[in-house]
N, C-alpha and C. Protein backbone atom coordinates (compact mmCIF):
# COMPACT_ATOMS: atom_id res chain seq x y z
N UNK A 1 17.06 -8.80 -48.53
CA UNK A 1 16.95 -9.37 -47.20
C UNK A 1 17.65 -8.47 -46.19
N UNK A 2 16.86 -8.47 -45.16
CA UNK A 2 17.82 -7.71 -43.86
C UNK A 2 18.91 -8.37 -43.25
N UNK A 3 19.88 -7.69 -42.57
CA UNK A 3 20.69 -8.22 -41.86
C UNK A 3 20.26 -9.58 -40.50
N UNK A 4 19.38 -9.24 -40.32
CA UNK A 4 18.77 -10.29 -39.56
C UNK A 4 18.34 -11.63 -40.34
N UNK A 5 17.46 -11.16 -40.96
CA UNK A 5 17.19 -12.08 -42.02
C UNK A 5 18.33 -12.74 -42.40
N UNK A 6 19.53 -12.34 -43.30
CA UNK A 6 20.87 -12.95 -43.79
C UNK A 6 21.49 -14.14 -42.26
N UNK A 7 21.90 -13.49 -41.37
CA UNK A 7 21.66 -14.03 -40.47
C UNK A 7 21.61 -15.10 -39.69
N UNK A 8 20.05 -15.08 -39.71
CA UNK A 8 19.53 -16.53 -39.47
C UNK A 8 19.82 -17.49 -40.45
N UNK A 9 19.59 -16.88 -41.63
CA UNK A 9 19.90 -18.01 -43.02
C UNK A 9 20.97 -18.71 -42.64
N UNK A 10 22.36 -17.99 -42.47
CA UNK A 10 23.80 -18.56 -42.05
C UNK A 10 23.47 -19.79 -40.87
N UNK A 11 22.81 -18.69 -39.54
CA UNK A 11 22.87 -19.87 -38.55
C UNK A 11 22.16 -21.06 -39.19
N UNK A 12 20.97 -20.85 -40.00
CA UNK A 12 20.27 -22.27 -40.06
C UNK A 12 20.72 -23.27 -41.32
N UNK A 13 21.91 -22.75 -42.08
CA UNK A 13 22.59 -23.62 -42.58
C UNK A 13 23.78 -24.12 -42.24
N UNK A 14 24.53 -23.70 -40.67
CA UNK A 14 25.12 -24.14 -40.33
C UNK A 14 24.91 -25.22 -39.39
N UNK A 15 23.51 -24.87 -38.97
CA UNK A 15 23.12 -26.14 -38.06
C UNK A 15 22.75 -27.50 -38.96
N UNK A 16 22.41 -27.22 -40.41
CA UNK A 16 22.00 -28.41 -41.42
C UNK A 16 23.26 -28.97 -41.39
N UNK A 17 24.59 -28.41 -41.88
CA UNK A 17 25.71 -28.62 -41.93
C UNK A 17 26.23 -29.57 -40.69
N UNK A 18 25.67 -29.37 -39.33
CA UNK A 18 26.22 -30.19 -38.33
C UNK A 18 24.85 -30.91 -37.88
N UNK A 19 23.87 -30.89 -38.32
CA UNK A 19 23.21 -32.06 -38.36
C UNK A 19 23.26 -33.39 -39.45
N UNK A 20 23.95 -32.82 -40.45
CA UNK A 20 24.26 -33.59 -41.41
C UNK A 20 25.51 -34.52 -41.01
N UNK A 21 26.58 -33.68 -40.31
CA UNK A 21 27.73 -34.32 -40.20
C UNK A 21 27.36 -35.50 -38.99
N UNK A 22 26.33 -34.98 -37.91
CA UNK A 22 25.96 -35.93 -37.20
C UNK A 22 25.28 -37.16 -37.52
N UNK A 23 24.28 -37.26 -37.76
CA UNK A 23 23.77 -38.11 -38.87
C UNK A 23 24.87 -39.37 -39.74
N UNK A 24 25.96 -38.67 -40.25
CA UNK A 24 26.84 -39.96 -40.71
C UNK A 24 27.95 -39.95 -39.79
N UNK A 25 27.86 -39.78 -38.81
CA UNK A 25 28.28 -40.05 -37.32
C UNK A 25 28.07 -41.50 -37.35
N UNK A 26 26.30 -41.41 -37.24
CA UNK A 26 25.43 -42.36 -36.95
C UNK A 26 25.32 -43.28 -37.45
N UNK A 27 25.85 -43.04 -38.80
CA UNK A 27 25.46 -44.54 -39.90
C UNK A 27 26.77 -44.98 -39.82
N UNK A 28 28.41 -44.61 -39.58
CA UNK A 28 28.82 -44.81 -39.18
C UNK A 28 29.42 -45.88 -38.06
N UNK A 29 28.30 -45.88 -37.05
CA UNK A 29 28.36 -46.19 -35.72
C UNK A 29 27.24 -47.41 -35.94
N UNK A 30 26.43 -47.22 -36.47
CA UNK A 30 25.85 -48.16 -37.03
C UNK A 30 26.39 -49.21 -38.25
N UNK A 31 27.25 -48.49 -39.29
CA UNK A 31 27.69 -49.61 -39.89
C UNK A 31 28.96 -50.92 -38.99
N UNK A 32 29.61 -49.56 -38.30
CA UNK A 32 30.31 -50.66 -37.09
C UNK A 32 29.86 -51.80 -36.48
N UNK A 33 28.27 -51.54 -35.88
CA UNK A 33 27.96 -52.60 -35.34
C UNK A 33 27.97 -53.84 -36.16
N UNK A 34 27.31 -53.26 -37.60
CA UNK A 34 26.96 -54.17 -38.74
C UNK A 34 28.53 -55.21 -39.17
N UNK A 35 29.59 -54.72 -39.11
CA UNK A 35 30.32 -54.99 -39.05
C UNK A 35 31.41 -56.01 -38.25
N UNK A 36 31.10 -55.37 -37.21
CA UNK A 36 31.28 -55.90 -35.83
C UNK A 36 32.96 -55.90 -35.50
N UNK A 37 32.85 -54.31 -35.29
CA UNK A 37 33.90 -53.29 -34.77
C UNK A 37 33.66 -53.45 -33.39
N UNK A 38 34.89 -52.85 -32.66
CA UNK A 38 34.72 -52.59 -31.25
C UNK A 38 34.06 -51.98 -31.06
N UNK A 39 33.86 -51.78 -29.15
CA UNK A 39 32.90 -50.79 -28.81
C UNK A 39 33.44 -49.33 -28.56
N UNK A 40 34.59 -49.66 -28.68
CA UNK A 40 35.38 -48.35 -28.60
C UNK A 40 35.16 -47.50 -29.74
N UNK A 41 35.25 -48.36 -30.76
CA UNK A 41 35.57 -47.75 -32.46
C UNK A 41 34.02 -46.83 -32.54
N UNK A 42 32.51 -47.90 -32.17
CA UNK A 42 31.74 -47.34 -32.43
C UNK A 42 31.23 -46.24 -31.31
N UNK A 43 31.65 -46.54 -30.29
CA UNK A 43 31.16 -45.66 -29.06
C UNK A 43 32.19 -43.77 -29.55
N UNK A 44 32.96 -44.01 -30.00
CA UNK A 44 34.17 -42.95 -30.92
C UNK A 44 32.86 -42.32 -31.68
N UNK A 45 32.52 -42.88 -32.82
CA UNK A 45 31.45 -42.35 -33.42
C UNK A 45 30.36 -41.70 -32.60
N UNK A 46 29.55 -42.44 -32.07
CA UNK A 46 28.60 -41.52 -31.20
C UNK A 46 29.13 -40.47 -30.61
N UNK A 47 29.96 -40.72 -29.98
CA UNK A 47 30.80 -39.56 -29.57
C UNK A 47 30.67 -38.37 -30.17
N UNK A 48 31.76 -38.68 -31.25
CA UNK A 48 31.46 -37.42 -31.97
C UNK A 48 30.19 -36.69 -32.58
N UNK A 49 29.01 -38.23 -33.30
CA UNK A 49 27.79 -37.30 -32.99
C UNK A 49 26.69 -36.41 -31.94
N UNK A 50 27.74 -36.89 -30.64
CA UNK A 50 27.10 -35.75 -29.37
C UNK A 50 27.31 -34.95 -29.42
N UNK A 51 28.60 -34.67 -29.95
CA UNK A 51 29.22 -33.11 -29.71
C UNK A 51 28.77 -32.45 -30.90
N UNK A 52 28.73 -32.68 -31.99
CA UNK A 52 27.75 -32.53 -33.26
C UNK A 52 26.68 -31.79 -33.07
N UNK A 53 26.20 -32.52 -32.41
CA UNK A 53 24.46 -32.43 -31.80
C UNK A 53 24.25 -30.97 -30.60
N UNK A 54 26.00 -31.12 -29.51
CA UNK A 54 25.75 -30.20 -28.64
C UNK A 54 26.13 -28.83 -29.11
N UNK A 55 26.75 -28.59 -30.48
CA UNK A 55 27.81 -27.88 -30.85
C UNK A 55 26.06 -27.13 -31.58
N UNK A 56 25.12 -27.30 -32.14
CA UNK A 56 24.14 -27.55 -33.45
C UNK A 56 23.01 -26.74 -32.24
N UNK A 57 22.76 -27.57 -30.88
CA UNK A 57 21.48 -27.10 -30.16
C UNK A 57 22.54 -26.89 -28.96
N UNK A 58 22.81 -25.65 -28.41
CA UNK A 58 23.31 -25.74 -27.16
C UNK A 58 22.70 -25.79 -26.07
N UNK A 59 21.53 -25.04 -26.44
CA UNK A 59 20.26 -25.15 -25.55
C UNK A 59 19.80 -25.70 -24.84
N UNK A 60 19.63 -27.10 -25.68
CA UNK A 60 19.22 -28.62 -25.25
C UNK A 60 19.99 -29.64 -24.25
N UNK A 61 21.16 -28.97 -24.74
CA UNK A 61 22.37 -29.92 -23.81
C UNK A 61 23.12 -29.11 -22.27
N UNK A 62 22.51 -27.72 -22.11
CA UNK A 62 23.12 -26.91 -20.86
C UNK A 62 22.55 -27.76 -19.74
N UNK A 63 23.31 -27.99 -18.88
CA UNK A 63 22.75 -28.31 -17.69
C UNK A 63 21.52 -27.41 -16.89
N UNK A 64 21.08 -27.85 -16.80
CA UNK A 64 19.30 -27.06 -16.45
C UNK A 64 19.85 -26.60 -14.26
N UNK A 65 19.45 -25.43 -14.03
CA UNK A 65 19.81 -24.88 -12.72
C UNK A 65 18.68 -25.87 -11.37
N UNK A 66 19.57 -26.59 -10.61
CA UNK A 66 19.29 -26.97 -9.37
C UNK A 66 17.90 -26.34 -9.04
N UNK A 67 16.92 -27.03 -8.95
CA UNK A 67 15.80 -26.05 -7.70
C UNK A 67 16.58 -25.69 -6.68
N UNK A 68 16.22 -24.20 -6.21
CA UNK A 68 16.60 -24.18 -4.92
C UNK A 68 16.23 -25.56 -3.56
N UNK A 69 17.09 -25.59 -2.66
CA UNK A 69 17.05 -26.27 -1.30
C UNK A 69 16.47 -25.52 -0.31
N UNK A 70 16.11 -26.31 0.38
CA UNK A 70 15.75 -25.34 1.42
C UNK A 70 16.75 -24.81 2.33
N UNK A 71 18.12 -25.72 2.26
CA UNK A 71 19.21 -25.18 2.91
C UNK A 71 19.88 -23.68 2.25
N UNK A 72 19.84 -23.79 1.03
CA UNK A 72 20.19 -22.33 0.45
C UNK A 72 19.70 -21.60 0.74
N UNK A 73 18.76 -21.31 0.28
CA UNK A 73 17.02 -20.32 0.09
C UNK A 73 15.88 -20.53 2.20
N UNK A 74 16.53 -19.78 2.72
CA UNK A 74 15.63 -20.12 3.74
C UNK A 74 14.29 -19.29 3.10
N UNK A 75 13.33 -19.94 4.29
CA UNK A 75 11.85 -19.67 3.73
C UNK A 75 11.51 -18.62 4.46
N UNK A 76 11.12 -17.41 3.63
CA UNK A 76 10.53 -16.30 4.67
C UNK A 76 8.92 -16.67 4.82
N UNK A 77 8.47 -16.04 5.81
CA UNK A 77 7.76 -16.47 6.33
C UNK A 77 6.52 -15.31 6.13
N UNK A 78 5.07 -15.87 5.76
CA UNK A 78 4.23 -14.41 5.60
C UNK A 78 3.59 -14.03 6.61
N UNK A 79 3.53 -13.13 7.28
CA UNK A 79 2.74 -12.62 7.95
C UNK A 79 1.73 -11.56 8.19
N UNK A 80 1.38 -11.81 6.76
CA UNK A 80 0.13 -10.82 6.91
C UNK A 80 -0.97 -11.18 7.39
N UNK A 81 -1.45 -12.69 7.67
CA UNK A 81 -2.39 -13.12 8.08
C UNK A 81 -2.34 -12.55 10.02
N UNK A 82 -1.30 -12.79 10.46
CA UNK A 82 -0.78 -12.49 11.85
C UNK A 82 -1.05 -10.47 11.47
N UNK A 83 -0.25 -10.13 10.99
CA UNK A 83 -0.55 -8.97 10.53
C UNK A 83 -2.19 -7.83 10.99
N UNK A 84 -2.68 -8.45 10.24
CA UNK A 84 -4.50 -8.27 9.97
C UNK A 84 -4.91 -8.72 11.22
N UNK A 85 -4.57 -9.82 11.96
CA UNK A 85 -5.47 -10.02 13.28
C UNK A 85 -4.71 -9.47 14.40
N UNK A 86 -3.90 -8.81 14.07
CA UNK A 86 -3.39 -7.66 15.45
C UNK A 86 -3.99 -6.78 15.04
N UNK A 87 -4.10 -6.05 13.71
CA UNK A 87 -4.46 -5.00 13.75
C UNK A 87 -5.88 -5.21 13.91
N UNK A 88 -6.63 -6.04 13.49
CA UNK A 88 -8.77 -6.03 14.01
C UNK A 88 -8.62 -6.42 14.99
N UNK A 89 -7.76 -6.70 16.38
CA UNK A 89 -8.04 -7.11 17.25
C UNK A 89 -7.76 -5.90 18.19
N UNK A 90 -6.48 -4.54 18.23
CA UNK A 90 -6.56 -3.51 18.25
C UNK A 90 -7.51 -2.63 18.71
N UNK A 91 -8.40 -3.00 17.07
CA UNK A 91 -9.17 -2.03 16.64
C UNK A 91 -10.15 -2.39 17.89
N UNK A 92 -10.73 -3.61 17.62
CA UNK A 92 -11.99 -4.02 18.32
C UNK A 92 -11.28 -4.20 20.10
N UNK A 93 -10.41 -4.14 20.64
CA UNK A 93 -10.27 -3.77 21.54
C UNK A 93 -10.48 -2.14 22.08
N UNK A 94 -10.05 -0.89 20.95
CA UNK A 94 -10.36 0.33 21.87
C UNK A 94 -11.72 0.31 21.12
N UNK A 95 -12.49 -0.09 20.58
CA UNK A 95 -14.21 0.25 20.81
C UNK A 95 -14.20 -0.88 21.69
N UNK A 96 -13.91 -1.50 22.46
CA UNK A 96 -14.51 -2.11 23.77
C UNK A 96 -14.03 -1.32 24.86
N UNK A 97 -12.86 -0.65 24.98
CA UNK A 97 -12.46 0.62 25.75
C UNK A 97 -13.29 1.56 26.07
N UNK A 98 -13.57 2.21 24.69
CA UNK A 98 -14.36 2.85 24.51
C UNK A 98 -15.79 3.17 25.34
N UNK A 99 -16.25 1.85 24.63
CA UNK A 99 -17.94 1.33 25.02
C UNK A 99 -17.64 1.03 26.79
N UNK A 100 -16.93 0.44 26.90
CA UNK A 100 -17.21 0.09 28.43
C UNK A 100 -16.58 1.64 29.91
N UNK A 101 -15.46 2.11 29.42
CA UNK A 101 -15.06 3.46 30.00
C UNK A 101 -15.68 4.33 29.84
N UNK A 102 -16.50 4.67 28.79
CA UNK A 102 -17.38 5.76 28.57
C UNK A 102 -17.06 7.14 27.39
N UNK A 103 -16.07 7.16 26.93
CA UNK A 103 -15.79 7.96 26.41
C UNK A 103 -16.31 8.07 25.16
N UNK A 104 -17.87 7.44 24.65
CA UNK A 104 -18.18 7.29 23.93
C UNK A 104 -19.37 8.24 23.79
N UNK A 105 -19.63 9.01 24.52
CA UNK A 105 -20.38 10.65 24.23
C UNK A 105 -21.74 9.82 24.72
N UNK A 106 -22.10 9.08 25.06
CA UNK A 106 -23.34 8.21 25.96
C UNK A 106 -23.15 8.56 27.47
N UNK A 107 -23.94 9.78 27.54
CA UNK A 107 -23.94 10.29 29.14
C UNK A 107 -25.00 9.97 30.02
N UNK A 108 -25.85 9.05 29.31
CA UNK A 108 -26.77 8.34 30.16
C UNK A 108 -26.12 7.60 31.38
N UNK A 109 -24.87 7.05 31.33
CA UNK A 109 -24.53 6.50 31.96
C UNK A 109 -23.98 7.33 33.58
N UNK A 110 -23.63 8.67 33.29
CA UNK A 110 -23.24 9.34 34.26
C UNK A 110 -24.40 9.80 34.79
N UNK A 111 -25.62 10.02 34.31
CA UNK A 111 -26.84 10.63 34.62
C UNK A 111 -27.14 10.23 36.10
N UNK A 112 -28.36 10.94 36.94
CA UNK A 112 -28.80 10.55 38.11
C UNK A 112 -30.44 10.69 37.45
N UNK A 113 -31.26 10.17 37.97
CA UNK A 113 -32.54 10.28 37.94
C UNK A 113 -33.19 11.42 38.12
N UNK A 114 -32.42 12.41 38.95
CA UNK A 114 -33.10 13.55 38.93
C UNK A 114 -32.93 14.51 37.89
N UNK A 115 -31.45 14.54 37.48
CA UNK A 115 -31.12 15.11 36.13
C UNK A 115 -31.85 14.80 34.78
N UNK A 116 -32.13 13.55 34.82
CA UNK A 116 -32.83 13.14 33.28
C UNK A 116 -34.21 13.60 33.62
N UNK A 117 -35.31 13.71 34.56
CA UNK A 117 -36.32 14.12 34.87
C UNK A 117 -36.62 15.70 35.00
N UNK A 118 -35.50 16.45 35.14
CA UNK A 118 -35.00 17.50 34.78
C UNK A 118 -35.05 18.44 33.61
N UNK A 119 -33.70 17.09 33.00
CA UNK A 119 -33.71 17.74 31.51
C UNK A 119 -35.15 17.17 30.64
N UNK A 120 -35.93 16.49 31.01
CA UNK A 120 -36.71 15.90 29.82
C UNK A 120 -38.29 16.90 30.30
N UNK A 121 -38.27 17.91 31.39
CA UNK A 121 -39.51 18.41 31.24
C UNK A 121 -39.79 18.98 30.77
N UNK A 122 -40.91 19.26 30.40
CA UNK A 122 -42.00 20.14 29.15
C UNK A 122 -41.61 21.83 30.18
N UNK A 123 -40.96 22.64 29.22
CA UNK A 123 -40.46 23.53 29.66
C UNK A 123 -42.26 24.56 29.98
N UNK A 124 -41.65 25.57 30.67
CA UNK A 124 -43.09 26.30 31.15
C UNK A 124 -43.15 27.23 30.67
């Protein structure tokens, strides 16, 4: 067997060992009642099979971590949606710059009538 292997063997016969001892904790605490011991005498017993139990699974018995609050943890906030509509709104603002100032290589617009009648004749 490996060292790991050996190991676990130990831990998992030490937890039989204190599940066992818990267990006649229990019958214990139970024969008390049967008896009709105090509640001290038998509440003693349980007792000790909690700690038995917490000593065996520690896991089970850690206090589990608070959700955050919102008072701790403030909430950041996303803004990529805000993000994205500045930037396409930007965009689609200088092609409306663009399109309406002229700088869009469309020189029809500067043209005169005599120029386009000009440039478009059947050369001689």
């Amino acid at each position: 067997m490996t060292p790991d292997t050996t190991n676990r063997q130990k831990n998992y016969a030490h937890i039989a060992k204190l599940l066992e001892s818990a267990s006649k904790s229990y019958e214990n605490a139970a024969l008390g009642l049967e008896q009709g011991d105090t509640e001290e005498h038998v509440y003693q017993h349980i007792k000790k099979a909690r700690t038995t139990l917490e000593t065996a699974f520690p896991e089970f018995f850690s206090p589990n971590k608070p959700p955050p609050t919102s008072k701790t943890v403030p909430e950041k906030r996303d803004y990529a949606i805000l993000k994205i509509g500045l930037i396409a709104g930007l965009i689609v603002g200088i092609l409306y710059i663009f399109v309406a100032y002229g700088p869009t290589g469309d020189l029809s617009k500067s043209w005169k009538t005599e120029d386009f009648q000009k440039n478009v004749a059947y050369p001689k």
